[in-house]
C-alpha atoms as a PDB file:
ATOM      1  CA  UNK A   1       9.586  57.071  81.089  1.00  0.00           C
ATOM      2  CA  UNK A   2      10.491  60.909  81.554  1.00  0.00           C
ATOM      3  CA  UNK A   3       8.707  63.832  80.854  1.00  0.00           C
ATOM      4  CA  UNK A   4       9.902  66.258  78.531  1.00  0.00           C
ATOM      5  CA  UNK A   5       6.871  68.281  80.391  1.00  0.00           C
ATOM      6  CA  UNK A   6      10.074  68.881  83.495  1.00  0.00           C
ATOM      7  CA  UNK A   7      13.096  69.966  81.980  1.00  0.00           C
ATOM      8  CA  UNK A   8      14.909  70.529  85.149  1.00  0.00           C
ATOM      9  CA  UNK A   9      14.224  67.137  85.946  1.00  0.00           C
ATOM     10  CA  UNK A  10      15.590  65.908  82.722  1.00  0.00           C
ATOM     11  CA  UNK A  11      18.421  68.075  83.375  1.00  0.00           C
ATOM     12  CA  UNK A  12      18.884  66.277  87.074  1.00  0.00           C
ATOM     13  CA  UNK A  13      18.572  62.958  85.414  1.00  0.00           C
ATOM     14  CA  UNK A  14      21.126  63.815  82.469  1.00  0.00           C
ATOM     15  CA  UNK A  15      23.650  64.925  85.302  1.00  0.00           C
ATOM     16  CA  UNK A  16      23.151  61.401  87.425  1.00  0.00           C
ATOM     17  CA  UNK A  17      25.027  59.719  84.125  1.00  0.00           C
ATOM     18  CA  UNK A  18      28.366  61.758  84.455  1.00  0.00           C
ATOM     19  CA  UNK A  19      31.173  60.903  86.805  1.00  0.00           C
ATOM     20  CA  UNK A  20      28.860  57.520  87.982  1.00  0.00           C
ATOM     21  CA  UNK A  21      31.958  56.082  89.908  1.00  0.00           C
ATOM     22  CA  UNK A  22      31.047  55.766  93.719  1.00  0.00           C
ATOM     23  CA  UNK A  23      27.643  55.784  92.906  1.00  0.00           C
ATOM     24  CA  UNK A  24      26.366  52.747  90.761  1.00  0.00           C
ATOM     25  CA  UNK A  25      27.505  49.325  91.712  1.00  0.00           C
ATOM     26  CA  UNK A  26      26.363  45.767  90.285  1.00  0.00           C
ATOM     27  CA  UNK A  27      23.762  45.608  93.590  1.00  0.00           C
ATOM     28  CA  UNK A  28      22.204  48.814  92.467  1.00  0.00           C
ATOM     29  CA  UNK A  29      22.444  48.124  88.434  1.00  0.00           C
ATOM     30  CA  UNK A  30      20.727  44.722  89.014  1.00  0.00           C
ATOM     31  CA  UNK A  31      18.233  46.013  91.685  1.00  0.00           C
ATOM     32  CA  UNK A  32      16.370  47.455  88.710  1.00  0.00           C
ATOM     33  CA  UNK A  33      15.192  44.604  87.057  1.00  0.00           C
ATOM     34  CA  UNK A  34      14.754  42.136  89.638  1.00  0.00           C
ATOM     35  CA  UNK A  35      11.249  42.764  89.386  1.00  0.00           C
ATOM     36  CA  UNK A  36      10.946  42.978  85.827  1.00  0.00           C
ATOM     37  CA  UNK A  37      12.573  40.368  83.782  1.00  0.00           C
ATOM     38  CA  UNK A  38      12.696  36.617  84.292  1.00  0.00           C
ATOM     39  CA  UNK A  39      15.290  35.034  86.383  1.00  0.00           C
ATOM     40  CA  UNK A  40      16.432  33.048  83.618  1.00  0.00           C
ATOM     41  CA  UNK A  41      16.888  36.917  82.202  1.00  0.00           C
ATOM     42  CA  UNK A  42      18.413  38.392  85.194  1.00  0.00           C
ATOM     43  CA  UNK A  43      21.104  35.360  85.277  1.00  0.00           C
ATOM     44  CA  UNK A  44      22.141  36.190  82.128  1.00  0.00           C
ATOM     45  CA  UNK A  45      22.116  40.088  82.192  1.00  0.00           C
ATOM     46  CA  UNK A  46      24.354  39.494  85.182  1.00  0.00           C
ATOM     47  CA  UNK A  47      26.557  37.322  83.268  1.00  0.00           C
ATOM     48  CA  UNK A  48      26.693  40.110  80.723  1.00  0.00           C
ATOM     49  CA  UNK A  49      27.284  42.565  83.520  1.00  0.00           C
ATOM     50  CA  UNK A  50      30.615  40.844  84.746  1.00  0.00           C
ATOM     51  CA  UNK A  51      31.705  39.905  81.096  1.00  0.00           C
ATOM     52  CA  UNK A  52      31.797  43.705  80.363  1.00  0.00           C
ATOM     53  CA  UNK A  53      33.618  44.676  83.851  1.00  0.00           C
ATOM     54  CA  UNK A  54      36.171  42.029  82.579  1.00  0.00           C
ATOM     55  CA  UNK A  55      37.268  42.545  79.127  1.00  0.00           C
ATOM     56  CA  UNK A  56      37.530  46.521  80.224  1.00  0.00           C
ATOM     57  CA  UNK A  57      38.870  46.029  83.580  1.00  0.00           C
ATOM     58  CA  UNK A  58      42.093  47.652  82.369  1.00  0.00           C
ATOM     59  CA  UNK A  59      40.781  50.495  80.575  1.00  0.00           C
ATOM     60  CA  UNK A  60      40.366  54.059  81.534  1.00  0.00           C
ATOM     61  CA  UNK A  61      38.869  56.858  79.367  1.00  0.00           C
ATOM     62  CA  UNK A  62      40.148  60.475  78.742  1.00  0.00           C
ATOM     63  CA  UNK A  63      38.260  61.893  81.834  1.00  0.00           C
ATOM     64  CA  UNK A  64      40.378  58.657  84.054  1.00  0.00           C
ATOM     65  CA  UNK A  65      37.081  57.277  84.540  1.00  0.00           C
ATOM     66  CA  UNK A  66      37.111  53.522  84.555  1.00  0.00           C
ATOM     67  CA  UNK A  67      35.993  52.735  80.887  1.00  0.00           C
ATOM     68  CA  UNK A  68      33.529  49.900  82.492  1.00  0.00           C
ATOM     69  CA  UNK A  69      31.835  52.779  83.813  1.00  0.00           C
ATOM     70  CA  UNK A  70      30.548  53.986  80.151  1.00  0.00           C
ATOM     71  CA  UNK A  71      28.969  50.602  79.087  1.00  0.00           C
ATOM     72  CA  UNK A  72      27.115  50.512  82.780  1.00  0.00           C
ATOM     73  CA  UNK A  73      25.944  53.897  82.354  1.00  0.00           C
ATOM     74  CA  UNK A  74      24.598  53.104  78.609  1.00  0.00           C
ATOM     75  CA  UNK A  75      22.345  50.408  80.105  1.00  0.00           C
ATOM     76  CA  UNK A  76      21.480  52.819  82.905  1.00  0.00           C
ATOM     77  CA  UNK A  77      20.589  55.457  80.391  1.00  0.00           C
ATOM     78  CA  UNK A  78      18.158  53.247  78.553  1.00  0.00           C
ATOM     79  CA  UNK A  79      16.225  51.898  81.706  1.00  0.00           C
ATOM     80  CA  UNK A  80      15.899  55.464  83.447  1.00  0.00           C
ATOM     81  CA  UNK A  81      15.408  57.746  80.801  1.00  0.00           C
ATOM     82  CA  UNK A  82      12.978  55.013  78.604  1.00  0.00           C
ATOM     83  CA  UNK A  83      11.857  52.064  81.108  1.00  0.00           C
ATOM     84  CA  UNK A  84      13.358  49.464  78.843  1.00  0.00           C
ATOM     85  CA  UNK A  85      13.854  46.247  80.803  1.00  0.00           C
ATOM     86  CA  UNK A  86      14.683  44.086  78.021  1.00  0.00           C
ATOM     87  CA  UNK A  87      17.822  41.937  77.450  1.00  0.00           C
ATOM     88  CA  UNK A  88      17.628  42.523  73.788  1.00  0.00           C
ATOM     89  CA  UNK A  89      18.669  45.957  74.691  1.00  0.00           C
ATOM     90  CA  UNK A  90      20.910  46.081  77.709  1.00  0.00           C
ATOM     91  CA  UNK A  91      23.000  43.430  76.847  1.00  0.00           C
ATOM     92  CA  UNK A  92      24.225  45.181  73.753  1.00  0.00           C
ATOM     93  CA  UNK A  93      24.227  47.875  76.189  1.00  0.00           C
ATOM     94  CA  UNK A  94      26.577  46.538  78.260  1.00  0.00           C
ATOM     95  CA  UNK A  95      29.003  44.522  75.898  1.00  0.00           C
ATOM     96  CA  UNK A  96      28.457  47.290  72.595  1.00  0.00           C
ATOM     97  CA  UNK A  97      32.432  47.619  72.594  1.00  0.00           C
ATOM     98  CA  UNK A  98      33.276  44.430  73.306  1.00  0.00           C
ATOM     99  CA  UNK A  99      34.376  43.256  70.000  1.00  0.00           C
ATOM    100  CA  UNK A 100      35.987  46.762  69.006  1.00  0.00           C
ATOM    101  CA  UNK A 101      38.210  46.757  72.025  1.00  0.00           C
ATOM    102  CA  UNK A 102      38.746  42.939  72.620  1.00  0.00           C
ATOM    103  CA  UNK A 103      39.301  41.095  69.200  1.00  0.00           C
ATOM    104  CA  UNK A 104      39.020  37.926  71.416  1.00  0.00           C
ATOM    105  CA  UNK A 105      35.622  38.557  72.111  1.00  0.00           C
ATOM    106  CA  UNK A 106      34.538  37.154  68.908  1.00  0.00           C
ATOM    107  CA  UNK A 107      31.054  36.979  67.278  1.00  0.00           C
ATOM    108  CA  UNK A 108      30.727  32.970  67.240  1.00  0.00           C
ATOM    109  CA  UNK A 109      31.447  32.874  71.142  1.00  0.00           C
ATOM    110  CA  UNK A 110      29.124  35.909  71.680  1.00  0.00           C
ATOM    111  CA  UNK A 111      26.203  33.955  69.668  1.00  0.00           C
ATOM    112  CA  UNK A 112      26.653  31.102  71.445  1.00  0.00           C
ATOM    113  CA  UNK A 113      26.153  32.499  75.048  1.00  0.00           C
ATOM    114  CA  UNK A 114      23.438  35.339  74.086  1.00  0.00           C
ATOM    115  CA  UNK A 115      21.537  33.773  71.083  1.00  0.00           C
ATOM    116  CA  UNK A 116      21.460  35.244  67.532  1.00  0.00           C
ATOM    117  CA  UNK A 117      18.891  38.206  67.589  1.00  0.00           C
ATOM    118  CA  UNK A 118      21.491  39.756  70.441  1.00  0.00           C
ATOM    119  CA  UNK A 119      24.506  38.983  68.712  1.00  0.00           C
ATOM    120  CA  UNK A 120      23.268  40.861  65.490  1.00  0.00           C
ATOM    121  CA  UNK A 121      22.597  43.918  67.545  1.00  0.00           C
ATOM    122  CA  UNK A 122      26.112  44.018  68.997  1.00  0.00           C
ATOM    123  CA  UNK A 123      27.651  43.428  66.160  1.00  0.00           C
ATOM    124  CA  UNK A 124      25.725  46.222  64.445  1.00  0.00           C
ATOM    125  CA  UNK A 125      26.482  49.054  66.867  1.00  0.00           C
ATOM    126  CA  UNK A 126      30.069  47.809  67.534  1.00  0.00           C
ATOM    127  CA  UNK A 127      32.840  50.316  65.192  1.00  0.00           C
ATOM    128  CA  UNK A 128      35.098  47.531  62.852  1.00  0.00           C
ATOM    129  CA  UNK A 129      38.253  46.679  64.966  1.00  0.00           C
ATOM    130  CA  UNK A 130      41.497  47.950  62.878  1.00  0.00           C
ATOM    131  CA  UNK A 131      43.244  44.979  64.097  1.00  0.00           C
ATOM    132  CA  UNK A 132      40.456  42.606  62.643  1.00  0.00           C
ATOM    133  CA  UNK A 133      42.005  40.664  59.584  1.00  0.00           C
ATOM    134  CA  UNK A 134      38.988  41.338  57.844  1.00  0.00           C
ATOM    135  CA  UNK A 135      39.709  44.937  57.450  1.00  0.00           C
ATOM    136  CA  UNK A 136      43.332  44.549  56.571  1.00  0.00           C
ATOM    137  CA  UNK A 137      43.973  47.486  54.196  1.00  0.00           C
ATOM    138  CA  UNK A 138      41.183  49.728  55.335  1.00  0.00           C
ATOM    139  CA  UNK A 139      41.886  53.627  56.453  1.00  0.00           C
ATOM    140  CA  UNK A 140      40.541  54.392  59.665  1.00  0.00           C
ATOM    141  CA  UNK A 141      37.939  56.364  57.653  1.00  0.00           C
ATOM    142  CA  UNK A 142      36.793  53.459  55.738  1.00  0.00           C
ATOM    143  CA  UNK A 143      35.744  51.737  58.611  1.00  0.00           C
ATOM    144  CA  UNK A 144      33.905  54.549  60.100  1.00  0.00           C
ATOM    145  CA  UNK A 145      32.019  55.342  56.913  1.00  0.00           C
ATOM    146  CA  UNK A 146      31.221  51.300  56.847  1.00  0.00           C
ATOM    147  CA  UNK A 147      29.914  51.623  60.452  1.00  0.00           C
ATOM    148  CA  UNK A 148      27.583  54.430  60.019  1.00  0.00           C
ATOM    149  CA  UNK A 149      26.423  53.371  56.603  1.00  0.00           C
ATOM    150  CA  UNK A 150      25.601  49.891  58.511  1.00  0.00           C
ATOM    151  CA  UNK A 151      23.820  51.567  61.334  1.00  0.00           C
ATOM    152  CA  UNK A 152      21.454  53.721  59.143  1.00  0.00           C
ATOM    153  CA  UNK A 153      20.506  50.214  57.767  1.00  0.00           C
ATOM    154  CA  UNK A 154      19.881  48.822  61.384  1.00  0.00           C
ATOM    155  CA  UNK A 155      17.374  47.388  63.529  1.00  0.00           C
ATOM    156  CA  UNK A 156      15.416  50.000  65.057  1.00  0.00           C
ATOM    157  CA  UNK A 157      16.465  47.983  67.995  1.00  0.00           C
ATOM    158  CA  UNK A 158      20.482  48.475  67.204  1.00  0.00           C
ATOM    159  CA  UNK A 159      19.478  52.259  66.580  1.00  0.00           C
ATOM    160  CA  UNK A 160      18.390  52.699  69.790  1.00  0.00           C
ATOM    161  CA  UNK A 161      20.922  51.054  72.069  1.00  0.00           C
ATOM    162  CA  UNK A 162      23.303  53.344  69.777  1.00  0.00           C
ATOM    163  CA  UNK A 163      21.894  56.402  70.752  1.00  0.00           C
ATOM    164  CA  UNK A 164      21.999  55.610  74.526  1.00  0.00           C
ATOM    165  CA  UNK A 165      25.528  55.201  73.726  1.00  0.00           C
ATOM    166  CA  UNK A 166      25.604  58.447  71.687  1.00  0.00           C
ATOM    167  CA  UNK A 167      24.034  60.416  74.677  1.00  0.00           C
ATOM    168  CA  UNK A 168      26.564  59.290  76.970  1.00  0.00           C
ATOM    169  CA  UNK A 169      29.458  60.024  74.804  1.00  0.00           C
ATOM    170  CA  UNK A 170      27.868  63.861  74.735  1.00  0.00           C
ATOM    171  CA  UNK A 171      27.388  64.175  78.492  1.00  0.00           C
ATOM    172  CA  UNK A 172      30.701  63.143  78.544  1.00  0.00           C
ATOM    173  CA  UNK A 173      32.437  64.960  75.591  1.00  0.00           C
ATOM    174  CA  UNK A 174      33.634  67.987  77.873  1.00  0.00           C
ATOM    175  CA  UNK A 175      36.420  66.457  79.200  1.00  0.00           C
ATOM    176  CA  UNK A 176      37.703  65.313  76.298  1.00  0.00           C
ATOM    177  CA  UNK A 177      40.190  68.169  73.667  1.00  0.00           C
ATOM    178  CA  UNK A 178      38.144  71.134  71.901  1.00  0.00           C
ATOM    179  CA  UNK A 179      39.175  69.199  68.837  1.00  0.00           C
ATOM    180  CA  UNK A 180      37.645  66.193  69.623  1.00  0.00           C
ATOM    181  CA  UNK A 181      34.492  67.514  71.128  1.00  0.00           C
ATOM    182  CA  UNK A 182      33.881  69.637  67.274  1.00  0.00           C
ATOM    183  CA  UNK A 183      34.660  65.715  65.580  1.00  0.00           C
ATOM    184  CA  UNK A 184      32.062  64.431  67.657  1.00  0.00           C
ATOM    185  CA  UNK A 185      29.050  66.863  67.480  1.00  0.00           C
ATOM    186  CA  UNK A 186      29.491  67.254  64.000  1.00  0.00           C
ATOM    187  CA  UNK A 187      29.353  63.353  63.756  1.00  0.00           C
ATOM    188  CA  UNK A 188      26.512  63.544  65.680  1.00  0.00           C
ATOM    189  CA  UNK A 189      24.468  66.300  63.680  1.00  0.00           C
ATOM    190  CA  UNK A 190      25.670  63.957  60.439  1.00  0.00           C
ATOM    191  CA  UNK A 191      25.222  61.110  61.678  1.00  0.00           C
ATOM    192  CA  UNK A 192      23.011  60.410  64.830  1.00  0.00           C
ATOM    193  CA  UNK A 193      20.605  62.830  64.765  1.00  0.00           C
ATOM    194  CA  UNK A 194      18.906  61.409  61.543  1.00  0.00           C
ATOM    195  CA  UNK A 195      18.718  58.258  63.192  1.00  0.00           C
ATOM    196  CA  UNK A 196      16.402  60.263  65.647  1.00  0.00           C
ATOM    197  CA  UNK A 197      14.348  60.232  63.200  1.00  0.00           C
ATOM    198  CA  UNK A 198      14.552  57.158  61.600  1.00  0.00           C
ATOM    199  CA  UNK A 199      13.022  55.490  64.656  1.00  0.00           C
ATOM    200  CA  UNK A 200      10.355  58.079  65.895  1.00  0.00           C
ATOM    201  CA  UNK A 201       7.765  55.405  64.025  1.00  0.00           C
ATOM    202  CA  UNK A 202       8.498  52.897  65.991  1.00  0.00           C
ATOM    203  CA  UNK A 203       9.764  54.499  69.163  1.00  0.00           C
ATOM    204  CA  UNK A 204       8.030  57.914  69.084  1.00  0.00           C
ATOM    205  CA  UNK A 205       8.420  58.952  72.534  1.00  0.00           C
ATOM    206  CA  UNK A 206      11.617  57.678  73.046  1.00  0.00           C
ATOM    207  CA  UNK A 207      12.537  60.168  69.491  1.00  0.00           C
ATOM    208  CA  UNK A 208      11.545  62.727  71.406  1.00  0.00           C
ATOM    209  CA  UNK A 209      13.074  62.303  74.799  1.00  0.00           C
ATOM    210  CA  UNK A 210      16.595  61.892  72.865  1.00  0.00           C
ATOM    211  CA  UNK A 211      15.794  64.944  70.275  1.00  0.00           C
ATOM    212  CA  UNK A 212      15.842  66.973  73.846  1.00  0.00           C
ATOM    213  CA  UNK A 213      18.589  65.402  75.645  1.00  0.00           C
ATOM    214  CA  UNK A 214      20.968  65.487  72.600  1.00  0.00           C
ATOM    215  CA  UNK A 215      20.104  69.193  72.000  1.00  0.00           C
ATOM    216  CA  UNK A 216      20.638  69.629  75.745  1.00  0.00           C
ATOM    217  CA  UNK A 217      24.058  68.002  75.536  1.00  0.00           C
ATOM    218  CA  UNK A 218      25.231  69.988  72.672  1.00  0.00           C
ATOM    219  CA  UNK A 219      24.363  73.023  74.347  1.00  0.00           C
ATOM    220  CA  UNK A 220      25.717  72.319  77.304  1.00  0.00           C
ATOM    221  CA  UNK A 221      29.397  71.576  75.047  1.00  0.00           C
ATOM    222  CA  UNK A 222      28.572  75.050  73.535  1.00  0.00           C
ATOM    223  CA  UNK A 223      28.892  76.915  76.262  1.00  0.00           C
ATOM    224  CA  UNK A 224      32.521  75.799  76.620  1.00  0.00           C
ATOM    225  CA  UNK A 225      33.580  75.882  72.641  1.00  0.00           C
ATOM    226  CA  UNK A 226      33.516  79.833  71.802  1.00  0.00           C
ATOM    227  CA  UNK A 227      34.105  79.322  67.960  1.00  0.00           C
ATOM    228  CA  UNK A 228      31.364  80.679  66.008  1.00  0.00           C
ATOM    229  CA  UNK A 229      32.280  79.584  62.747  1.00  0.00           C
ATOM    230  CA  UNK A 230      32.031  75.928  64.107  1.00  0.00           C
ATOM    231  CA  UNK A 231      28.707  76.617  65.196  1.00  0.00           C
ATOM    232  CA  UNK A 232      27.977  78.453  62.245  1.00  0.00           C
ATOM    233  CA  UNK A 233      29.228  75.239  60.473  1.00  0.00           C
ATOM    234  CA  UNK A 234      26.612  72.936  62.739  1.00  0.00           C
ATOM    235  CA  UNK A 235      23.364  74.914  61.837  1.00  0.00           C
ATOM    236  CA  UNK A 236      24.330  74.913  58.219  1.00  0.00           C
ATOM    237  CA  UNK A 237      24.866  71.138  58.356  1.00  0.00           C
ATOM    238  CA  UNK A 238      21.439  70.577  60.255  1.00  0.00           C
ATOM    239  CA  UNK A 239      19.577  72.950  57.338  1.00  0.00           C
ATOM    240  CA  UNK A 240      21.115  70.630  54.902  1.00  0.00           C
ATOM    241  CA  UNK A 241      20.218  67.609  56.424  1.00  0.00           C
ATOM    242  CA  UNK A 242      16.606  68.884  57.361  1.00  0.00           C
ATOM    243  CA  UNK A 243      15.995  68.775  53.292  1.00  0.00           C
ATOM    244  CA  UNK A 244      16.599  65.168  53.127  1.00  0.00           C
END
């Protein structure tokens, strides 16, 4: 697990998860935990591995990064910055948008090949699909109030491969419109870093090392956002949420 004792190496380590194309491949992803999970595990966190490459083979993000490239680099996250090995984390990892962006992919298939207690943890970290029957009438809102109301009720487990996902999104966030970037810290300050909290019982270092790399992120996206009422806006909404 990192220090937080070296911030420059945090820093390096932090920088190793943006623009990944060119230099992470499956060889190199799966080199990590040859040693440390069963093969029974490593056949099926391969499996999981090309499912993901699949159902986003076609999609690109904002930056024209190959969207595959974000679900890797979640996994990677969680086994270089924690030393988690475990399929009960980087499989939701690895397939945490697969229902959002594939209705196809559905829950009773994804039980099936990965067992229950997995299945429950990518369902919980995975936003409602609009196109889903089951929301048929919903806003856009709606959804995303049900989604973050569902993951404050999570597994500490669910909470965690969510963050890695969260962290990613930051270190990311700069390419992406001024608008967008203010949506998303704010949602984060909101949102994500309670859930910081939430699981520094249960996963105290790991609270910490994402307390430092959020706050690293944000200031990172600060340096390029020169609106001081937004920021303004941020430290009010962090005093507020500090009461609770």
């Amino acid at each position: 697990m990192v220090s937080l004792n070296n911030p420059a190496k945090i820093r390096q380590i932090l920088e190793s998860f943006v623009n990944t194309k060119g230099k992470e491949s499956r060889g190199s992803y799966l080199a990590r935990f040859k040693t440390k999970i069963s093969k029974e595990d490593l056949e099926r966190r391969e499996l999981a591995y090309d499912m993901a490459k699949d159902i986003h083979r076609d999609q690109v993000r904002e930056s024209g990064e190959r969207y595959f490239e974000h679900v890797r680099t979640v996994s990677v996250i969680a086994v270089d910055l924690f030393d988690i090995y475990s399929n009960d984390i980087h499989i939701p990892c690895l397939l945490h948008d697969s229902k959002e962006d594939r209705l196809i992919m559905s829950g009773r298939f994804l039980q099936f090949v990965f067992g229950a207690k997995i299945f429950k943890i990518i369902e919980l970290v995975t936003k409602p699909n609009p196109a889903d029957p089951l929301f048929k009438g919903r806003s856009k809102k709606e959804l995303l109030d049900l989604y973050h109301k569902n993951l404050l009720k999570s597994s500490n487990k669910a909470k965690l491969v969510k963050l890695c996902d969260r962290l990613h999104n930051l270190l990311t966030l700069g390419e992406c419109p001024p608008e967008k970037q203010k949506r998303k810290i704010m949602e984060t300050v909101i949102h994500y870093e309670p859930m910081i909290q939430m699981i520094s019982k249960h996963y105290p270092k790991e609270a910490k090392i994402f307390s430092a790399t959020f706050k690293e992120a944000i200031e990172k996206l600060r340096e390029g956002l020169n609106d001081k009422d937004f920021w303004q806006m941020i430290e009010a909404q962090r005093a507020y949420g500090s009461k609770w």
